[in-house]
C-alpha atoms as a PDB file:
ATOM      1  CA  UNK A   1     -11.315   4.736  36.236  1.00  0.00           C
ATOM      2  CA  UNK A   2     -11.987   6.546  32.862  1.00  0.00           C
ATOM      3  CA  UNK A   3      -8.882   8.193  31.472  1.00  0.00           C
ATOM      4  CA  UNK A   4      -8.723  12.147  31.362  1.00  0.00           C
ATOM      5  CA  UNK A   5      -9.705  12.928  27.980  1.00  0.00           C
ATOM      6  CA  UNK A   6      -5.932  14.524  25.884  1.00  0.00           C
ATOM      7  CA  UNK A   7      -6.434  17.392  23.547  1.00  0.00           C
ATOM      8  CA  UNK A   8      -6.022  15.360  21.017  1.00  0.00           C
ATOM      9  CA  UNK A   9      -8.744  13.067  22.315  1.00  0.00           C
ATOM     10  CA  UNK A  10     -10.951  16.341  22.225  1.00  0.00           C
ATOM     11  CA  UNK A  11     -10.104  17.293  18.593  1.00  0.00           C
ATOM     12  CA  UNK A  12     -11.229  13.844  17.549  1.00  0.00           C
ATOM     13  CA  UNK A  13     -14.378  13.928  18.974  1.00  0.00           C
ATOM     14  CA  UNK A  14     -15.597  17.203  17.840  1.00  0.00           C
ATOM     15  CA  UNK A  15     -14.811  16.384  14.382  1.00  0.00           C
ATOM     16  CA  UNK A  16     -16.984  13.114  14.459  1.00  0.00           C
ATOM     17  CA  UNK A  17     -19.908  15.138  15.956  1.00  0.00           C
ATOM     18  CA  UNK A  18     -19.024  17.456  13.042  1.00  0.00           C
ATOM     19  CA  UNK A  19     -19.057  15.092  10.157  1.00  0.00           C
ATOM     20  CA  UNK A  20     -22.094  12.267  11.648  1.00  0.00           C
ATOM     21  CA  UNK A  21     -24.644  13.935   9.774  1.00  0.00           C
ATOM     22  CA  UNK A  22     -22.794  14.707   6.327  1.00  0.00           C
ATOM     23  CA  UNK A  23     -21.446  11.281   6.477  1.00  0.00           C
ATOM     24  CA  UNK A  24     -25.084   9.886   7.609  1.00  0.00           C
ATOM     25  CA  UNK A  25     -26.744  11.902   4.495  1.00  0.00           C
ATOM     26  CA  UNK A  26     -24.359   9.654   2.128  1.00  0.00           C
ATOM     27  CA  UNK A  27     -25.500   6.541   0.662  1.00  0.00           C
ATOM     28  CA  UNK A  28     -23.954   3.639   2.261  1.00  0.00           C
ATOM     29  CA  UNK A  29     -23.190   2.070  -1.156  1.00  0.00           C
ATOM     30  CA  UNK A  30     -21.272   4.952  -2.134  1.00  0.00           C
ATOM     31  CA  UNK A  31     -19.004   4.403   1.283  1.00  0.00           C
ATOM     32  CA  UNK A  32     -18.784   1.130   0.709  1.00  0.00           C
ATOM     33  CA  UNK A  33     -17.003   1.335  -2.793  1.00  0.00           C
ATOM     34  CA  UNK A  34     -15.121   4.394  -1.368  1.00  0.00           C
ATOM     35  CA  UNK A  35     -13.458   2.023   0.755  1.00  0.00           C
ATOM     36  CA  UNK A  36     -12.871  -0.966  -1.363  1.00  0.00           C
ATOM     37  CA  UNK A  37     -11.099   1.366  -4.096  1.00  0.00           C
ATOM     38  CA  UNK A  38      -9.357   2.031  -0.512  1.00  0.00           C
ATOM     39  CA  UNK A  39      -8.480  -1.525   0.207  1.00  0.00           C
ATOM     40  CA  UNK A  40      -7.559  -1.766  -3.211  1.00  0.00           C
ATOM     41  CA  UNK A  41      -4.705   0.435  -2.846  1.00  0.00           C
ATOM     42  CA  UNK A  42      -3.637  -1.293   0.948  1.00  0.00           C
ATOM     43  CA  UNK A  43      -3.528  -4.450  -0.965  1.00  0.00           C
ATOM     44  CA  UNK A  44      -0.583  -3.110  -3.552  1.00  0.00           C
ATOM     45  CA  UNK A  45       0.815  -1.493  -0.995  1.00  0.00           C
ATOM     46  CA  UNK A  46       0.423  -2.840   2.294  1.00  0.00           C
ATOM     47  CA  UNK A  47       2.956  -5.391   1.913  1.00  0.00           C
ATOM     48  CA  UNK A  48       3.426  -7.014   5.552  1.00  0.00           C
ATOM     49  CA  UNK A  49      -0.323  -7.307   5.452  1.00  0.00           C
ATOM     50  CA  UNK A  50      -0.865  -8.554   2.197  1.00  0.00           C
ATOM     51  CA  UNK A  51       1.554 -11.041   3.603  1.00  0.00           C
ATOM     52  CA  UNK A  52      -0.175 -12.038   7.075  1.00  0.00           C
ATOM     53  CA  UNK A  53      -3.598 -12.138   4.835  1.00  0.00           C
ATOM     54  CA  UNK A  54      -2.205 -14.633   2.345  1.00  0.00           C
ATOM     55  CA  UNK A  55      -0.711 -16.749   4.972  1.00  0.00           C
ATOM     56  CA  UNK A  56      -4.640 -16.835   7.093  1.00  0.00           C
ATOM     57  CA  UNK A  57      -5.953 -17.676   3.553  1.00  0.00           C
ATOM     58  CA  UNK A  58      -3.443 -20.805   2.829  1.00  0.00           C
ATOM     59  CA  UNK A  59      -4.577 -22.683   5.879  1.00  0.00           C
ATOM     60  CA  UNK A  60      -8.350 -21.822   4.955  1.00  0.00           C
ATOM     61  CA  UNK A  61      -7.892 -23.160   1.207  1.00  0.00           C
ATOM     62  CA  UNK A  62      -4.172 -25.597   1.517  1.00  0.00           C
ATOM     63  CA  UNK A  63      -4.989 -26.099  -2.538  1.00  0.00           C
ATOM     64  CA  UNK A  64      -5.432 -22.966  -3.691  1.00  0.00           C
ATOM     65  CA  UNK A  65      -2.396 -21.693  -6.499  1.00  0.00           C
ATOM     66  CA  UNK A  66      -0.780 -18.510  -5.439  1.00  0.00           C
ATOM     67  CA  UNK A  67      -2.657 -16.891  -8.313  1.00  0.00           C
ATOM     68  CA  UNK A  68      -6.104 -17.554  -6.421  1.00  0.00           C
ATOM     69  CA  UNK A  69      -4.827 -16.818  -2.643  1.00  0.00           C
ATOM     70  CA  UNK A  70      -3.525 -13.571  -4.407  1.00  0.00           C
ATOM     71  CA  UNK A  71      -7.039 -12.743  -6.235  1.00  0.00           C
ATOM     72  CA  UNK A  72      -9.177 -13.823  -3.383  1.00  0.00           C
ATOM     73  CA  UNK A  73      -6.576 -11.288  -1.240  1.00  0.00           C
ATOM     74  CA  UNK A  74      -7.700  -9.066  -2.864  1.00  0.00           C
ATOM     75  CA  UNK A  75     -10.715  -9.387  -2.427  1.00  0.00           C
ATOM     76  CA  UNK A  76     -10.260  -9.667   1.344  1.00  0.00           C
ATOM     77  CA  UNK A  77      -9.063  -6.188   1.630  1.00  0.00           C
ATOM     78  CA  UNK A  78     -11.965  -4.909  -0.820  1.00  0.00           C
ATOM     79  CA  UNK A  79     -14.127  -5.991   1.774  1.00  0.00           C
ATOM     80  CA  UNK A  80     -12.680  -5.201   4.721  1.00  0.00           C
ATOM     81  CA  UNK A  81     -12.013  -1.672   3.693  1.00  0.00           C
ATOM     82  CA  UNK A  82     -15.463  -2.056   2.606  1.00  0.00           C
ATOM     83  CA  UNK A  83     -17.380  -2.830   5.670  1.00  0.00           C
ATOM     84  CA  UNK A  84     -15.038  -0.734   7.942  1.00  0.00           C
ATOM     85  CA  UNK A  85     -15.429   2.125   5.656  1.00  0.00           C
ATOM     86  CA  UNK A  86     -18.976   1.902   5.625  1.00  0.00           C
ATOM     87  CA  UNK A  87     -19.114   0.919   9.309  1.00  0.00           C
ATOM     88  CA  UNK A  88     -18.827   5.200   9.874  1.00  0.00           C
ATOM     89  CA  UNK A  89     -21.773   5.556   7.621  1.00  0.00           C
ATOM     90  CA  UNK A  90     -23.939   3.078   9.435  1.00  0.00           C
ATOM     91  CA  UNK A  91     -23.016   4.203  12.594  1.00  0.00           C
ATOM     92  CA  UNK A  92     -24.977   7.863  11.398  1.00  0.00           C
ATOM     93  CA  UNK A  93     -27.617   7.250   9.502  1.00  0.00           C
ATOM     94  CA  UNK A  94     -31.254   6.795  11.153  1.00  0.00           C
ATOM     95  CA  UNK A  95     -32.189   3.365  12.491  1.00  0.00           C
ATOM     96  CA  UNK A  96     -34.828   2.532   9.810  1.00  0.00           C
ATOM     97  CA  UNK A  97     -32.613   2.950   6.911  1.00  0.00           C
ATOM     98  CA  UNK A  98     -30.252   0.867   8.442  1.00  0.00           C
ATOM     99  CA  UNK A  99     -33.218  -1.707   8.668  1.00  0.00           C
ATOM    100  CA  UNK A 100     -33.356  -1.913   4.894  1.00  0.00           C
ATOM    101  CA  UNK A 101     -29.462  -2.572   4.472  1.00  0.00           C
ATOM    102  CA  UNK A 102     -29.770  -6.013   5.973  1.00  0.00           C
ATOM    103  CA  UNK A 103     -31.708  -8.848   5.742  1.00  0.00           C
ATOM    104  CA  UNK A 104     -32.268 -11.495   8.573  1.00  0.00           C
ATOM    105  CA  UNK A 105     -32.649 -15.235   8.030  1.00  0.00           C
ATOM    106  CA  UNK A 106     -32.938 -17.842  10.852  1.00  0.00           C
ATOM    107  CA  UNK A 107     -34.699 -15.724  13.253  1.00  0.00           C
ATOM    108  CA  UNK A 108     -36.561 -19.044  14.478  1.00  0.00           C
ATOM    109  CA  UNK A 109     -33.253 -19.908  16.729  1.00  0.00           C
ATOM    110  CA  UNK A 110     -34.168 -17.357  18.601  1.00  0.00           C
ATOM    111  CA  UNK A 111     -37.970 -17.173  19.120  1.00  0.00           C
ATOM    112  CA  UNK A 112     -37.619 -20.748  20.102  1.00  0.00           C
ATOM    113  CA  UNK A 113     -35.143 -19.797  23.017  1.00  0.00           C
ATOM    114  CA  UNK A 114     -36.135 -20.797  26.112  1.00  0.00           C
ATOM    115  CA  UNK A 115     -37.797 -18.248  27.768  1.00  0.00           C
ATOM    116  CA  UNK A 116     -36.470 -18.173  31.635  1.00  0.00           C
ATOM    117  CA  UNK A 117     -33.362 -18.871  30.586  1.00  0.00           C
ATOM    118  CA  UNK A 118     -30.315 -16.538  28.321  1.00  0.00           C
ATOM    119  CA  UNK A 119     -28.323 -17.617  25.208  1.00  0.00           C
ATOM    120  CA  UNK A 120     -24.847 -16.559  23.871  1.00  0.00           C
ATOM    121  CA  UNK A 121     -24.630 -14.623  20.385  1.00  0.00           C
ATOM    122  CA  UNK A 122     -21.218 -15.617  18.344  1.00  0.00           C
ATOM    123  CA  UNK A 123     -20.288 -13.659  16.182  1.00  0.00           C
ATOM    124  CA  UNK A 124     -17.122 -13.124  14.143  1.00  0.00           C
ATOM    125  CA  UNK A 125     -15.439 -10.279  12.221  1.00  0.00           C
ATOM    126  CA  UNK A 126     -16.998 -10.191   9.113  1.00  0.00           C
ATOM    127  CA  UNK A 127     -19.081  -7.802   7.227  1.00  0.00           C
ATOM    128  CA  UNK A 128     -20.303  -4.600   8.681  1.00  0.00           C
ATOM    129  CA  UNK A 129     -20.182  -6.153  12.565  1.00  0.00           C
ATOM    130  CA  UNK A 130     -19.710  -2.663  14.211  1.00  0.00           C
ATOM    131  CA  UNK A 131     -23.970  -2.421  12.454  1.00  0.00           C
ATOM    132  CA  UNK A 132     -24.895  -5.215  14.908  1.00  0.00           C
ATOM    133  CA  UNK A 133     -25.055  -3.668  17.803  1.00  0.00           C
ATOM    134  CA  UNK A 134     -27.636  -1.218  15.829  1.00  0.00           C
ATOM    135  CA  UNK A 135     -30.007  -3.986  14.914  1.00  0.00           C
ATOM    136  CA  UNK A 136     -30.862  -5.383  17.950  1.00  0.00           C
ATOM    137  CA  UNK A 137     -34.155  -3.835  18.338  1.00  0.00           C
ATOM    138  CA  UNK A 138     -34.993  -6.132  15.095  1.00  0.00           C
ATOM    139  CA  UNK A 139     -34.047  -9.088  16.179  1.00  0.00           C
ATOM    140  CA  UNK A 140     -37.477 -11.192  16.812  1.00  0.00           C
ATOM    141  CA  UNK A 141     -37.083 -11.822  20.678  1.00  0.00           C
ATOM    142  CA  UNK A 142     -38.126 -10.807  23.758  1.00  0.00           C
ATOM    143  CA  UNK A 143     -34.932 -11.238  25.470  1.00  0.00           C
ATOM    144  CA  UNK A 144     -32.515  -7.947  25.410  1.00  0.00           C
ATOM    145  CA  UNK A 145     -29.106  -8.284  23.628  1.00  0.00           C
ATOM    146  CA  UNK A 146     -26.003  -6.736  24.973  1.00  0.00           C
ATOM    147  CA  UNK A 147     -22.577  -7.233  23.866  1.00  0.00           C
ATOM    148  CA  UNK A 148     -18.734  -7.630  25.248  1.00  0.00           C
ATOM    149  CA  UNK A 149     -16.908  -4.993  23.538  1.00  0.00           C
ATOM    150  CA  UNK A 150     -13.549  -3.288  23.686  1.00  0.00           C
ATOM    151  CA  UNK A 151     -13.564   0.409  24.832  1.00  0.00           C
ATOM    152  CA  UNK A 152     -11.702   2.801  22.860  1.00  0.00           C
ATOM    153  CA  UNK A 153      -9.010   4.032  23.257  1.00  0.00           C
ATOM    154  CA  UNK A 154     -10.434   8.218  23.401  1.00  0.00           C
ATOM    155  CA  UNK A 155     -12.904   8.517  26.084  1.00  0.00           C
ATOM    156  CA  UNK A 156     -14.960  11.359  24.666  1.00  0.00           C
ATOM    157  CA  UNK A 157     -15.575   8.858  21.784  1.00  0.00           C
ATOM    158  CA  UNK A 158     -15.715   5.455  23.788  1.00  0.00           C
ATOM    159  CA  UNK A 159     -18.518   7.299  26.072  1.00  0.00           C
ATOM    160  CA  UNK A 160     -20.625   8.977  22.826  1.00  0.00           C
ATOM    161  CA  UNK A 161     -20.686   5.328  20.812  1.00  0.00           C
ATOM    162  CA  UNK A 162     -21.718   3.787  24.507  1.00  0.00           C
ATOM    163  CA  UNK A 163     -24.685   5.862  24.837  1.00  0.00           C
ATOM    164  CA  UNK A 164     -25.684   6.007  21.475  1.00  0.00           C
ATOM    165  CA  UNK A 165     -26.400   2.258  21.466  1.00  0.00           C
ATOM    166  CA  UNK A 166     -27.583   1.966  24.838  1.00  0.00           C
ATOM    167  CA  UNK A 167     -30.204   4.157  23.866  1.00  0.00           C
ATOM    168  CA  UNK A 168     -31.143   2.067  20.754  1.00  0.00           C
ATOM    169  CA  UNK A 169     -31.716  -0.682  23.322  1.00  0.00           C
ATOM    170  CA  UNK A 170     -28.080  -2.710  23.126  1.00  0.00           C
ATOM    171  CA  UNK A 171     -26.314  -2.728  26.420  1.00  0.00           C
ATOM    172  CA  UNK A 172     -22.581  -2.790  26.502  1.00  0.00           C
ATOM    173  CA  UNK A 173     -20.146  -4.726  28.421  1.00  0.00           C
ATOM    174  CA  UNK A 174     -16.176  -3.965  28.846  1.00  0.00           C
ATOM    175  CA  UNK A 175     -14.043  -6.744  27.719  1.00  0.00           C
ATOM    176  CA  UNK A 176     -11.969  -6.439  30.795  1.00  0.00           C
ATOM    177  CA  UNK A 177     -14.577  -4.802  33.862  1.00  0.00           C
ATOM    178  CA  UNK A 178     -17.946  -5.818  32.648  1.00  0.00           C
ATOM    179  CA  UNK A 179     -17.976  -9.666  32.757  1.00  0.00           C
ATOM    180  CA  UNK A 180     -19.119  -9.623  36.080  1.00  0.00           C
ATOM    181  CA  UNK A 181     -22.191  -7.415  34.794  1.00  0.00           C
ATOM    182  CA  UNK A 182     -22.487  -9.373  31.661  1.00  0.00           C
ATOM    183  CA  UNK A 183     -22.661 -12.674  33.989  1.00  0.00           C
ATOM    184  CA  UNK A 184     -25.833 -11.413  35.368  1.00  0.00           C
ATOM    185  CA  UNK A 185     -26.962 -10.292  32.609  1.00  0.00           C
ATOM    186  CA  UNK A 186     -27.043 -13.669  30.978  1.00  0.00           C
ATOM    187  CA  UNK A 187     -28.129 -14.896  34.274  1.00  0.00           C
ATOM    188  CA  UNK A 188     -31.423 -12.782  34.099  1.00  0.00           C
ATOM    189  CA  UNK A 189     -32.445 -14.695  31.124  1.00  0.00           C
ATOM    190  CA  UNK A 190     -30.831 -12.375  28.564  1.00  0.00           C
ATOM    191  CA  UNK A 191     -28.834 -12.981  25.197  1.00  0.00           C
ATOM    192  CA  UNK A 192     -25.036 -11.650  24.987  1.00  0.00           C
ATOM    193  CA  UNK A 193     -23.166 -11.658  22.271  1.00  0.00           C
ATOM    194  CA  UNK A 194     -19.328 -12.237  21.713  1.00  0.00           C
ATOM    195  CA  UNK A 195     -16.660 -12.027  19.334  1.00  0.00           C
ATOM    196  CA  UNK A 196     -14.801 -14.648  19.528  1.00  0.00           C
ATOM    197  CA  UNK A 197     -13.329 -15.435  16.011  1.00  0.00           C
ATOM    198  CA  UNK A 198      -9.657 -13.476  16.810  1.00  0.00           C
ATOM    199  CA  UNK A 199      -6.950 -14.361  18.529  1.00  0.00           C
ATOM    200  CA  UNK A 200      -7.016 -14.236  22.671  1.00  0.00           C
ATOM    201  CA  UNK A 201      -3.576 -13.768  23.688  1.00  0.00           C
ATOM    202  CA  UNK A 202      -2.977 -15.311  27.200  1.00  0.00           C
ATOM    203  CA  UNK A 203      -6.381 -15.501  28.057  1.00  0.00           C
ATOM    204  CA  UNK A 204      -7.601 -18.051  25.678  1.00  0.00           C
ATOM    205  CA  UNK A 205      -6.768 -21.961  25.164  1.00  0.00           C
ATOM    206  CA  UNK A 206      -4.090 -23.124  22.370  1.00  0.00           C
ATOM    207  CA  UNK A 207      -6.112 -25.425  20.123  1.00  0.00           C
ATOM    208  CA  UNK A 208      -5.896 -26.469  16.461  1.00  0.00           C
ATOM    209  CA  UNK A 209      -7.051 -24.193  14.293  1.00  0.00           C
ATOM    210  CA  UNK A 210      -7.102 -25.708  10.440  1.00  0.00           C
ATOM    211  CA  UNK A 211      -4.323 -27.931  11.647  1.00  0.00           C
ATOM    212  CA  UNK A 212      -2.059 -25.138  13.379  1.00  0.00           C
ATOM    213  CA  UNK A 213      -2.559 -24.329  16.864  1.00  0.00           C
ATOM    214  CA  UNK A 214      -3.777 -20.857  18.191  1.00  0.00           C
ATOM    215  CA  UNK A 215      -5.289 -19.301  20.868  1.00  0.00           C
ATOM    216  CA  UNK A 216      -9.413 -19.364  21.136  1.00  0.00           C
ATOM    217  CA  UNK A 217     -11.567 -17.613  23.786  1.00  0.00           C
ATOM    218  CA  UNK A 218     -12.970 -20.136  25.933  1.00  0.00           C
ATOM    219  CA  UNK A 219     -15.635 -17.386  26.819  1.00  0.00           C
ATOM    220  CA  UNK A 220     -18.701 -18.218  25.222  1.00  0.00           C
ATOM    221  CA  UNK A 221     -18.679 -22.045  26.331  1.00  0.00           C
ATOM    222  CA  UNK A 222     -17.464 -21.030  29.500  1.00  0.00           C
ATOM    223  CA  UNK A 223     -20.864 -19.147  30.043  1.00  0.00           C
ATOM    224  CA  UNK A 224     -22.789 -21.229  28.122  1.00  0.00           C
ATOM    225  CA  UNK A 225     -22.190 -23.672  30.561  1.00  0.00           C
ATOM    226  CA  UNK A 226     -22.666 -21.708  34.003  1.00  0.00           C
ATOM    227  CA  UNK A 227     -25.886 -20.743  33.416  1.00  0.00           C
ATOM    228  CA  UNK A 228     -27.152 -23.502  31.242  1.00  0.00           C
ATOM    229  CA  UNK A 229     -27.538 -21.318  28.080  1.00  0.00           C
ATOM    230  CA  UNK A 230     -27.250 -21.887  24.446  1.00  0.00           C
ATOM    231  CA  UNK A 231     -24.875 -20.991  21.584  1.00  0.00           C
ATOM    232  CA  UNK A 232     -25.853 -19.770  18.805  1.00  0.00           C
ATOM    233  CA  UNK A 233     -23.825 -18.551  15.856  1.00  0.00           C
ATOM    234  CA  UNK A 234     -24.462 -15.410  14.235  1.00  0.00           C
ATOM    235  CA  UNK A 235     -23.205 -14.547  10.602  1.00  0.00           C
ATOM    236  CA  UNK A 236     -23.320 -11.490   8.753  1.00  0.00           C
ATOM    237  CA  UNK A 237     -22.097 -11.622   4.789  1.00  0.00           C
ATOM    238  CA  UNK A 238     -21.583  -9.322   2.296  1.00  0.00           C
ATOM    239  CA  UNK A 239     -24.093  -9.554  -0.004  1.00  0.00           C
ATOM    240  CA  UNK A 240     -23.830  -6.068  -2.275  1.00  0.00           C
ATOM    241  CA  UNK A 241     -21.949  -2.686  -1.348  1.00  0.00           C
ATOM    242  CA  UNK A 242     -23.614  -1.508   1.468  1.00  0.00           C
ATOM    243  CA  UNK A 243     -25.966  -4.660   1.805  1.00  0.00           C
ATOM    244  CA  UNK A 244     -25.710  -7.370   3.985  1.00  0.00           C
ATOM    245  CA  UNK A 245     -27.186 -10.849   4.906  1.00  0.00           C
ATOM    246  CA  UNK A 246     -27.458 -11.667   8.772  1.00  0.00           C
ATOM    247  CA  UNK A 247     -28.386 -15.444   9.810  1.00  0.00           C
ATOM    248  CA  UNK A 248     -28.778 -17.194  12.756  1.00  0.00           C
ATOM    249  CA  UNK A 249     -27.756 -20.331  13.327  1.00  0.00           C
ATOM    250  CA  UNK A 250     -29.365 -23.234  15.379  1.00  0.00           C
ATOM    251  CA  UNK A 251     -28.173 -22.966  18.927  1.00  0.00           C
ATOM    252  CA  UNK A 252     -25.530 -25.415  20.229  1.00  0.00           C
ATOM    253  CA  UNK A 253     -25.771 -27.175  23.426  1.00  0.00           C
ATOM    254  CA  UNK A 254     -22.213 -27.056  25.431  1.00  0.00           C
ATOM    255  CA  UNK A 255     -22.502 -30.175  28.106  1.00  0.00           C
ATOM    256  CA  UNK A 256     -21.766 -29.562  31.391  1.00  0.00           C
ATOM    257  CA  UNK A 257     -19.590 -31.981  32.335  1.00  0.00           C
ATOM    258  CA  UNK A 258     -16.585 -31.270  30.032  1.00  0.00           C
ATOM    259  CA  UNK A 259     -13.823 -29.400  31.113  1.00  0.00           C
ATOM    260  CA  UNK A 260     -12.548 -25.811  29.625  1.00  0.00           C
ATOM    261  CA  UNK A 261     -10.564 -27.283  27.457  1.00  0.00           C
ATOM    262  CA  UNK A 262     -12.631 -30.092  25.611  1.00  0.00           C
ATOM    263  CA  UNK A 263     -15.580 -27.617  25.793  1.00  0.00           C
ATOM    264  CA  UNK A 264     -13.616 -24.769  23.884  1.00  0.00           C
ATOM    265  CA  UNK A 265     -12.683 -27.497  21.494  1.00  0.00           C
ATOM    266  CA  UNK A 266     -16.568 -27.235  20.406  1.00  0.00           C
ATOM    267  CA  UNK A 267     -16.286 -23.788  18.917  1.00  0.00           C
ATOM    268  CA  UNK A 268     -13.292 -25.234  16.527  1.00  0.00           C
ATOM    269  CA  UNK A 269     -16.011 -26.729  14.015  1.00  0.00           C
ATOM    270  CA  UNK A 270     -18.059 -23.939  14.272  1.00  0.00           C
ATOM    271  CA  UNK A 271     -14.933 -21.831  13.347  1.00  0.00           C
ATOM    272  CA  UNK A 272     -13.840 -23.619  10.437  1.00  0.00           C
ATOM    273  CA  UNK A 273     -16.575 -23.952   8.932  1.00  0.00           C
ATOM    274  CA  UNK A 274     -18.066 -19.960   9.039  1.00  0.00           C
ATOM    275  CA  UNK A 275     -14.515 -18.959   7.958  1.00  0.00           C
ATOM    276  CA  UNK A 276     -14.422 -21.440   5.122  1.00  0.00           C
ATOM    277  CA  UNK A 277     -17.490 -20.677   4.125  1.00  0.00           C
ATOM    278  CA  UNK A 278     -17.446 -16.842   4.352  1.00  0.00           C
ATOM    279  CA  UNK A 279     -13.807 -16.820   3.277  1.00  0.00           C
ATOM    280  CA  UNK A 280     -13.846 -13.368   1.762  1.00  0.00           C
ATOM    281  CA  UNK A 281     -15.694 -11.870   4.467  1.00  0.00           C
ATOM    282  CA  UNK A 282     -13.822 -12.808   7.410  1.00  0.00           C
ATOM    283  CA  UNK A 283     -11.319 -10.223   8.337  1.00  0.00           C
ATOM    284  CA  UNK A 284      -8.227 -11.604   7.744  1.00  0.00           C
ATOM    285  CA  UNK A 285      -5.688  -8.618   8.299  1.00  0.00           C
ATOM    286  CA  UNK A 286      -5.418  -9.614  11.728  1.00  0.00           C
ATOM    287  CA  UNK A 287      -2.760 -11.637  13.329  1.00  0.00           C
ATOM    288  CA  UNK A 288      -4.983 -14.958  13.382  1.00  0.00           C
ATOM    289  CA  UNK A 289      -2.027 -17.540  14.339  1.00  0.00           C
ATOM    290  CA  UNK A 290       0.486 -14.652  15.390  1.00  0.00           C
ATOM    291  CA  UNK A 291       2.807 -15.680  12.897  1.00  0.00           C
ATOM    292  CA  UNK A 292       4.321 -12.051  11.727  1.00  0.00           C
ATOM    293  CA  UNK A 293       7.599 -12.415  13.822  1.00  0.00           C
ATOM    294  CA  UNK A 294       8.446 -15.574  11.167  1.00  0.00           C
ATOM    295  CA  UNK A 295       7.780 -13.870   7.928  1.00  0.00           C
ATOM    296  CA  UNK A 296      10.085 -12.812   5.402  1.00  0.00           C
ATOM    297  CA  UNK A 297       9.236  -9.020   3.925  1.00  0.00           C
END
């Protein structure tokens, strides 16, 4: 049951429709840098952060001095203030403008996909990832792409976003009450696409991650393997303030007769190597091996 919208909920919501189009009208370069000089400023300040993002960034590069974990830090929270900053703009603007902010590589992986049957999209925090769901109508396939997502918290807003990318041709799934609909959906020969780079609480299986264990969605091989489907990774890096590089990776065959376990253990590679590889990009502010409780401010 959708919550009964607080006045406070209302006030919010009638200030984004008030700002979309001033904030659309801006170049999306000049948001991003807006909020880098923004996560410029968290990263002096934001101490218990600064803290949790060295600490991801140690088990990503173990030989790194503290003088590089602390510049490439800082770069972390240039980007992620960035892309989130940004991540308003490109929410406005018209769709083919946003077309010209990113490329695509490695669309191949998916006009090869089989054609009665779906595929799973995973993606990761990183870059401008609120854009994706945006781009769909370029991606070069047949197939429609929805996504698992997490509803907001205000209504008014939660609804507005919902609608607005439905009607670009995305469909949207609740994390929590649309897996059933997202089941069919992938069912019906469709492609779905989860994040599933952060940590999943209860819900997900405790596996080595870069040598320390953490929790990691068994989701997408779970799927993957119901309904005989594909995996295929899906990156999208910085490339220039308000520019970004999207790429599709070949897809990944899960095998059916693993369990949950050894199957989720697939992902781990796949894991490493996207946040080792797009180091900078990945947002690292969050939690990743819920370690906060044993830090020292």
């Amino acid at each position: 049951m959708t919550p009964k919208p607080t006045i406070g909920d209302k006030i919010a919501y009638y200030a984004l429709r008030t700002l979309e189009k001033p904030i659309g009208i801006m170049p999306t370069s000049w948001m991003w840098r807006i909020g880098a000089a923004i996560g410029n400023i968290a990263h002096k300040l934001a101490k218990k952060r600064k803290l949790i993002v060295q600490f991801n960034l140690k088990k990503i590069n173990p030989d790194y001095s503290a003088d590089q974990i602390n510049t490439l830090s800082k770069e972390v929270f240039r980007k992620s203030f960035g892309n989130l900053i940004s991540s308003i703009n490109t929410g406005c603007i018209a769709s083919n403008k946003l077309t010209t902010l990113v490329s695509f590589s490695g669309q191949e992986n998916l006009r090869n996909l089989d054609p009665e049957k779906g595929a799973i999209l995973l993606l990761f925090h990183m870059g401008n990832w609120e854009a994706l769901s945006r781009l769909t109508p370029s991606f070069d396939t047949d197939k429609q792409v929805g996504a698992m997502f997490r509803p907001l918290n205000n209504p008014l807003i939660n609804n507005h976003i919902t609608k607005s990318r439905e009607k670009e041709g995305s469909k949207l799934f609740a994390r929590k009450r649309g897996l059933i609909q997202a089941s069919k959906f992938i069912r019906d020969g469709n492609i779905l696409a989860i994040l599933a780079d952060q940590h999943s609480g209860n819900a997900g299986i405790q596996l080595p991650l870069f040598g320390q264990e953490t929790s990691i969605t068994p989701l997408p091989t779970m799927l993957a393997q119901k309904y005989d489907c594909p995996i295929i990774p899906l990156t999208l890096s910085t490339t220039a303030p308000g520019k970004w590089a999207a790429t599709f990776a070949p897809p990944i065959t899960i095998p059916k007769d693993l369990d949950k376990t050894e199957a989720t253990k697939l992902l781990v590679p796949i894991l490493e190597n996207v946040m080792t590889e797009h180091c900078s990009d990945i947002f690292w502010l969050h939690d990743r091996w819920k370690i906060k409780h044993s830090l020292k401010y």
